[in-house]
Protein backbone atom coordinates (compact mmCIF):
# COMPACT_ATOMS: atom_id res chain seq x y z
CA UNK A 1 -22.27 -5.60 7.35
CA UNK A 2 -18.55 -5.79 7.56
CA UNK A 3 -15.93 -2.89 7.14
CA UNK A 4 -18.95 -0.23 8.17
CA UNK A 5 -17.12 1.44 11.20
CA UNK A 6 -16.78 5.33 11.38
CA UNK A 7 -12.97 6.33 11.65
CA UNK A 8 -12.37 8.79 14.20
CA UNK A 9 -9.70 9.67 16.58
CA UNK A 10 -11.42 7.60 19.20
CA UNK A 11 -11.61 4.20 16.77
CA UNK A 12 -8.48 4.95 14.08
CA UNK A 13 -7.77 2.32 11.29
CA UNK A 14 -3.97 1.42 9.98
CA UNK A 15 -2.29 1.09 7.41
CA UNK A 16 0.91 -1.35 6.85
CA UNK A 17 2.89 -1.07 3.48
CA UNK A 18 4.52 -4.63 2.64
CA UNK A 19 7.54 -3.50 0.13
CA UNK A 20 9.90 -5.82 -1.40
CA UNK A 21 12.88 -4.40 -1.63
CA UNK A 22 14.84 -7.47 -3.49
CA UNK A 23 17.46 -6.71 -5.71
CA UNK A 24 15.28 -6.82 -8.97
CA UNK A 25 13.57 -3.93 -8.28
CA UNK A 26 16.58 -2.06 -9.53
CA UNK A 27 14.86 -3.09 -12.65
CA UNK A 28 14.04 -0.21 -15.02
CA UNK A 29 10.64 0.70 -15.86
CA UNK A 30 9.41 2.05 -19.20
CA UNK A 31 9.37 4.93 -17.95
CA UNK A 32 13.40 4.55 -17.42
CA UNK A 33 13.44 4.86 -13.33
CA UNK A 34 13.97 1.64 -11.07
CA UNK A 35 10.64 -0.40 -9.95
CA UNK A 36 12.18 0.60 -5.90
CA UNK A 37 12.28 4.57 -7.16
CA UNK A 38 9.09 4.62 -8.54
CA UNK A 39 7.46 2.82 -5.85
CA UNK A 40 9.21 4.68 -2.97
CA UNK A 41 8.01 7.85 -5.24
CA UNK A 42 4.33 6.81 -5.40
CA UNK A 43 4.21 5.49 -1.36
CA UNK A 44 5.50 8.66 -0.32
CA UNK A 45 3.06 10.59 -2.34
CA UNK A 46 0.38 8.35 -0.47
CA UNK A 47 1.64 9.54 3.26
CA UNK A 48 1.20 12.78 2.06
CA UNK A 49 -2.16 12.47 0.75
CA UNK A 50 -3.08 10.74 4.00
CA UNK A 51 -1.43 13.26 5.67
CA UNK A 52 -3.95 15.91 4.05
CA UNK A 53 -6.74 14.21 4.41
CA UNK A 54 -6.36 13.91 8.29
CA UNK A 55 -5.69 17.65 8.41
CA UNK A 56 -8.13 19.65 9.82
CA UNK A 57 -8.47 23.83 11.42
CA UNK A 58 -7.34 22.07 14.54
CA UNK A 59 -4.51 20.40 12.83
CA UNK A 60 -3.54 16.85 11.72
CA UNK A 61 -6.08 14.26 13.29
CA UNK A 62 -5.55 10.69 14.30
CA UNK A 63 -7.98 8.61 11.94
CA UNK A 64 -4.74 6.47 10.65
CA UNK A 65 -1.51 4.40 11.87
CA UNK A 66 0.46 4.10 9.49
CA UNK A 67 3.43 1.53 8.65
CA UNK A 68 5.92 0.36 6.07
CA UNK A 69 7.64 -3.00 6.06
CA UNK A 70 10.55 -3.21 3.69
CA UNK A 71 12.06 -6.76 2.83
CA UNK A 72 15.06 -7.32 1.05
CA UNK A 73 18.60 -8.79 2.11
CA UNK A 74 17.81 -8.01 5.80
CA UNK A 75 14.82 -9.72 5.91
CA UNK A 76 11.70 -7.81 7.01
CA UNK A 77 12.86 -4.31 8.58
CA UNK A 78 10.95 -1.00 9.29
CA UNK A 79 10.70 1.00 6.57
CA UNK A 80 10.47 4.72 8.71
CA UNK A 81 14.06 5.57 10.13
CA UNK A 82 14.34 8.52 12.85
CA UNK A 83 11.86 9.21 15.76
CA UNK A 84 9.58 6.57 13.15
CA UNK A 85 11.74 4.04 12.96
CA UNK A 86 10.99 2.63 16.75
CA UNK A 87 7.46 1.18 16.57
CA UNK A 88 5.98 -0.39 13.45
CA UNK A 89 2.65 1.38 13.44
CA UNK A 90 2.95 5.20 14.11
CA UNK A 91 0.18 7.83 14.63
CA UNK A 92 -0.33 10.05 11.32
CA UNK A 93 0.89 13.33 13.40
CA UNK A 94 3.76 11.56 13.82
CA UNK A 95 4.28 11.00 10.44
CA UNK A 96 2.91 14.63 9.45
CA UNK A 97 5.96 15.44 11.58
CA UNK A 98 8.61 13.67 11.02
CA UNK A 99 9.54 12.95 7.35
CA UNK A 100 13.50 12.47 6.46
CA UNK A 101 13.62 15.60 4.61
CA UNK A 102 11.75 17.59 2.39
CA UNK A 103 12.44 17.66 -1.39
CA UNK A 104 12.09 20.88 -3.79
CA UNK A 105 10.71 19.13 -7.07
CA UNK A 106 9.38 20.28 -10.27
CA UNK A 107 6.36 19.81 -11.28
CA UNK A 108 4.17 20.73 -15.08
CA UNK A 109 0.93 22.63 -14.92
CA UNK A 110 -1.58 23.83 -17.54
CA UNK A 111 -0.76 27.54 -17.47
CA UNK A 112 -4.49 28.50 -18.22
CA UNK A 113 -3.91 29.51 -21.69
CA UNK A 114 -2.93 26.54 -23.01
CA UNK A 115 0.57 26.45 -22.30
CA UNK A 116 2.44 24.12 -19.48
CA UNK A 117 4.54 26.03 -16.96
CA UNK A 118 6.89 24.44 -14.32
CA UNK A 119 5.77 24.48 -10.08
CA UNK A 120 8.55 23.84 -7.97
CA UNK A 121 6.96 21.74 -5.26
CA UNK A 122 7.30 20.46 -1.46
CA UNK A 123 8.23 16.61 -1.41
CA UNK A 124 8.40 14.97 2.27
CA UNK A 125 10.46 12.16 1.86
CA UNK A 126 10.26 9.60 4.52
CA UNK A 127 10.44 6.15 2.97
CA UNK A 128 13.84 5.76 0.94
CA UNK A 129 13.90 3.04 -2.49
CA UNK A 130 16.19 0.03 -1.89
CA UNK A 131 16.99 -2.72 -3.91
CA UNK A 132 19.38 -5.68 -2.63
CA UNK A 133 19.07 -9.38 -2.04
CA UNK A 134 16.29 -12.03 -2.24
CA UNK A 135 12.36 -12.01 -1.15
CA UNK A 136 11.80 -13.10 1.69
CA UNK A 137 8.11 -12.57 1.38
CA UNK A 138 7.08 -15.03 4.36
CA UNK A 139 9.22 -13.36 7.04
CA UNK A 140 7.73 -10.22 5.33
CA UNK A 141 4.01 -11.42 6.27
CA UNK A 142 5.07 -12.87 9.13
CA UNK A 143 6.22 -9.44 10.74
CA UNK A 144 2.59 -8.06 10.10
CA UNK A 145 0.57 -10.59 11.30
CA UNK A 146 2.54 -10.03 14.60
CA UNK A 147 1.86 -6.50 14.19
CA UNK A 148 -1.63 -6.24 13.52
CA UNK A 149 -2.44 -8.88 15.41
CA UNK A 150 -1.67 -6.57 18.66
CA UNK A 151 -3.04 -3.61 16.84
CA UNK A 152 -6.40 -5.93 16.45
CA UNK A 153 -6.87 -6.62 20.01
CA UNK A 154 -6.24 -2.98 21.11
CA UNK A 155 -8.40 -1.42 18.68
CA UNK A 156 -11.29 -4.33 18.68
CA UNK A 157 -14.22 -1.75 16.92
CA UNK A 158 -11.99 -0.06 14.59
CA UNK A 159 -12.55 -0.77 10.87
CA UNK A 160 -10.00 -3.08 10.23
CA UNK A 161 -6.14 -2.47 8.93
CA UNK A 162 -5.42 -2.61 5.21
CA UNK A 163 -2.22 -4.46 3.85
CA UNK A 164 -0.86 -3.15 0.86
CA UNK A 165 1.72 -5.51 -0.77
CA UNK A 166 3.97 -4.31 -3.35
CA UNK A 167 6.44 -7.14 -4.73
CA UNK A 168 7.73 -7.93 -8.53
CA UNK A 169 8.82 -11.54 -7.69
CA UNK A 170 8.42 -14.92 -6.18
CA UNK A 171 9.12 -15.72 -2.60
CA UNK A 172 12.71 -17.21 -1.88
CA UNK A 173 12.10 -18.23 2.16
CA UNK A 174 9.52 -20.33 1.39
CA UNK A 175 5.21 -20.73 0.36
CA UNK A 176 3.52 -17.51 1.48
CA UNK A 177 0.21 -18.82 0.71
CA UNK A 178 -0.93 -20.13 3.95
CA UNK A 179 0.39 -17.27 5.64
CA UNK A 180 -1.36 -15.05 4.24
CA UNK A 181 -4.72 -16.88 5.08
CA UNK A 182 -3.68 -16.17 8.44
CA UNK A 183 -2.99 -12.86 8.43
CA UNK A 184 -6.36 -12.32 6.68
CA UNK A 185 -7.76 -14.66 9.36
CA UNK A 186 -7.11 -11.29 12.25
CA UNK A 187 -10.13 -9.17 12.64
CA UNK A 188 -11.59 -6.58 14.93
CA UNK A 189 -15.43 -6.66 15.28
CA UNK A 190 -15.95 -4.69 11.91
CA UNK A 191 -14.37 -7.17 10.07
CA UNK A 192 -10.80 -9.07 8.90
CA UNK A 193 -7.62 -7.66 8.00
CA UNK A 194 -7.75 -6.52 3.92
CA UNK A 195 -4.69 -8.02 2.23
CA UNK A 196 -4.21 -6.35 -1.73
CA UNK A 197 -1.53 -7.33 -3.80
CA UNK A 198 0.20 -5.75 -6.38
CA UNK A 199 2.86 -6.76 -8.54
CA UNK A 200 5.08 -4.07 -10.45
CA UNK A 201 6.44 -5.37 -13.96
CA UNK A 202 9.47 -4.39 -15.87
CA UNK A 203 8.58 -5.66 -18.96
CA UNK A 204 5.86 -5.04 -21.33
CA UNK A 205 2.36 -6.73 -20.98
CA UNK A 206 -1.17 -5.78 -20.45
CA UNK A 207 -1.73 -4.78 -16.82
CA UNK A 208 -4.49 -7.28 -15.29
CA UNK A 209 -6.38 -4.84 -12.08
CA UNK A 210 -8.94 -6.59 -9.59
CA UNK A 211 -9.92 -9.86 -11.34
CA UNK A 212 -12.78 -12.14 -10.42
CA UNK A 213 -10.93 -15.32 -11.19
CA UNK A 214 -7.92 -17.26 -11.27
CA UNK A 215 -8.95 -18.58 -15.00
CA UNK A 216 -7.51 -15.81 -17.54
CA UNK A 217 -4.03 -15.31 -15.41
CA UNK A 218 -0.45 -16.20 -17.12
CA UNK A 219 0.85 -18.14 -14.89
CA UNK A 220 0.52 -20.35 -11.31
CA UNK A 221 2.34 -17.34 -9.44
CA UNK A 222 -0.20 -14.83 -10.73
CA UNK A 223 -2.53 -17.62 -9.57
CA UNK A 224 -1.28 -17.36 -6.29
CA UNK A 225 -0.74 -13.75 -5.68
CA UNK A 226 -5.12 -13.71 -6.61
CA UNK A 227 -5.56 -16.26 -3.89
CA UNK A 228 -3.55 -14.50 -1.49
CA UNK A 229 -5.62 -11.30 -1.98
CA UNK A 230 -8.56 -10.10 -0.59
CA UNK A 231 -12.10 -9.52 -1.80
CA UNK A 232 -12.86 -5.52 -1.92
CA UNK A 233 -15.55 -4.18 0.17
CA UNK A 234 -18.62 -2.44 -1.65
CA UNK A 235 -17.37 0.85 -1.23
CA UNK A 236 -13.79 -0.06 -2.68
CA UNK A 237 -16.09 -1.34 -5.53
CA UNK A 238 -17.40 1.89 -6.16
CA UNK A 239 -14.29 3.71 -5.77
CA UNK A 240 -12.38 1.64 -8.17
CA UNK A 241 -15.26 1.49 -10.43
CA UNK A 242 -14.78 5.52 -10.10
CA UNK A 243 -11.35 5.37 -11.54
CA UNK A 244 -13.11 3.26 -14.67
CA UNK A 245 -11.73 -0.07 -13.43
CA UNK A 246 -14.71 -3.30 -14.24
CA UNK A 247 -14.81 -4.22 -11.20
CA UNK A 248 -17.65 -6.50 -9.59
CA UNK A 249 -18.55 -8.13 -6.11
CA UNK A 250 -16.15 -10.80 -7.07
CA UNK A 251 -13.21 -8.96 -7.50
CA UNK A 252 -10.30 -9.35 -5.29
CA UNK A 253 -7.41 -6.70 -4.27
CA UNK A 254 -4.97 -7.72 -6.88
CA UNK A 255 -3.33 -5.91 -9.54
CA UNK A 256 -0.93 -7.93 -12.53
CA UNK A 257 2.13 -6.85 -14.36
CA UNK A 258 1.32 -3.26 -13.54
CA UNK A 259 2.82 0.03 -14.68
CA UNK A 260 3.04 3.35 -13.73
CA UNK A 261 -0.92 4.25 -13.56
CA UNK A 262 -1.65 1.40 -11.77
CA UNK A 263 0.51 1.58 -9.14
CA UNK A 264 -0.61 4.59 -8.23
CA UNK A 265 -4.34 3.57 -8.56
CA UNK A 266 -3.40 0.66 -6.29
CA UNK A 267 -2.71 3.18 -3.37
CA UNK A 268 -5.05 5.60 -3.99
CA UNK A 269 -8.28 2.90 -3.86
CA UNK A 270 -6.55 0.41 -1.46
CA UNK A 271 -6.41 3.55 1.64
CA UNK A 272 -9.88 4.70 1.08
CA UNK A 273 -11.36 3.19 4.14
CA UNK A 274 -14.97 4.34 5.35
CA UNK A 275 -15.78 7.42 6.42
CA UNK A 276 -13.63 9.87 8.39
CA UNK A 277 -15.92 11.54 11.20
């Protein structure tokens, strides 16, 4: 059975964030922020959680590499800048240790007496929102294949790495279809590379998480995106299924038109890999 492998320091799994950075995602959401704020919000909430969960008595463990690719008007860059900004795949002490800066924001809690009171809060910043230029989506997947590719054949038991694609449009350098079969095509002996796909909306529409078909999508670029994605292992199945998504053995790694919630359900389930040892 694939995607089975313990992740320890010894055999680590990674992590690569795709992030179009295009000029519409300076479109507003409903919830009146820019697609690139909220997303830069929600992936750096995700490094943090990682973070956590790799910290232990004897501090912050290596079960992840982590990476973000931004693409925009530069083409595919690296999304970490600083001491994280030379290598596309860096070591999560790293990133425990080197965020750009760390935020004070507020935050609303239940008081315990029914009331809401306001936290001021820690916020490590280390991936900044952008929004500028066209999509250039294949250079985008390119750039990871070549990454993972090496990260494949030095880590050839890990449990494979998990792409997690974030765009709101079409490509503009060309069909990304077939390159994304070959980027799924990489493995390591646990099995291939996971490639999810989410697409943030702007508009209003009913959000459309980890279908089983093609049949009951808008459009042929929804179409697309589904074929592009990757079927979820069991236990992503049951950790979706957790969060009350239907999902079912035929589901793939794709999420529609999505909002707020399910942008941040998309990183929560698509970086729970097996078990941490």
């Amino acid at each position: 059975m694939p995607y089975q492998a313990a992740i320890q320091r010894s055999g680590p799994t990674a992590f690569l964030f795709l992030v179009d950075q295009s000029g519409s995602m300076s479109d507003r959401m409903t919830s009146e922020r820019t697609k690139a704020q909220f997303v830069a919000d929600v992936l750096n909430r995700t490094l943090m959680n990682l973070v956590t969960r790799c910290t232990k008595a004897d501090g912050v463990r290596d079960y992840f590499q982590l990476g973000v690719i931004g693409y925009g008007d530069s083409g595919p860059s690296n999304g970490f800048s600083g001491n994280l900004g030379s290598v596309f795949l860096n070591p999560i002490s790293a990133i425990e240790a080197g965020p750009l800066r760390v935020e004070t924001r507020k935050r609303k809690t239940d008081d315990g007496a029914g009331g809401i009171v306001e936290q001021s809060v820690k916020f490590p910043v280390w991936f900044e929102p952008r929004a500028s230029g066209g999509t250039p989506m294949c250079a985008a997947i390119t750039k990871a294949a070549e990454e993972l590719a090496a990260w494949c054949d030095a880590h050839p038991n890990s449990y494979p790495p998990t792409v997690l694609h974030v765009t709101d449009g079409e490509s503009t350098d060309g069909d990304p279809e077939h390159l994304a079969e070959s980027l799924k095509q990489l493995q390591t002996n646990d099995g291939q590379v996971l490639l999810l796909n989410l697409h943030v909306s702007s508009r209003p529409g009913t959000p459309i998480a980890f279908p089983s078909s093609a049949s009951g999508l808008p459009d042929a670029y929804a179409e697309q995106l589904f074929r592009m994605s990757s079927g979820l292992p069991e236990h992503l199945i049951r950790f979706a299924q957790e969060k009350g998504h239907s999902v079912s053995s035929e589901s793939r790694g794709f999420m529609f038109n999505a909002e707020a919630g399910e942008i941040v359900d998309f990183f929560d389930i698509g970086t729970r890999a097996s078990q941490l040892r």
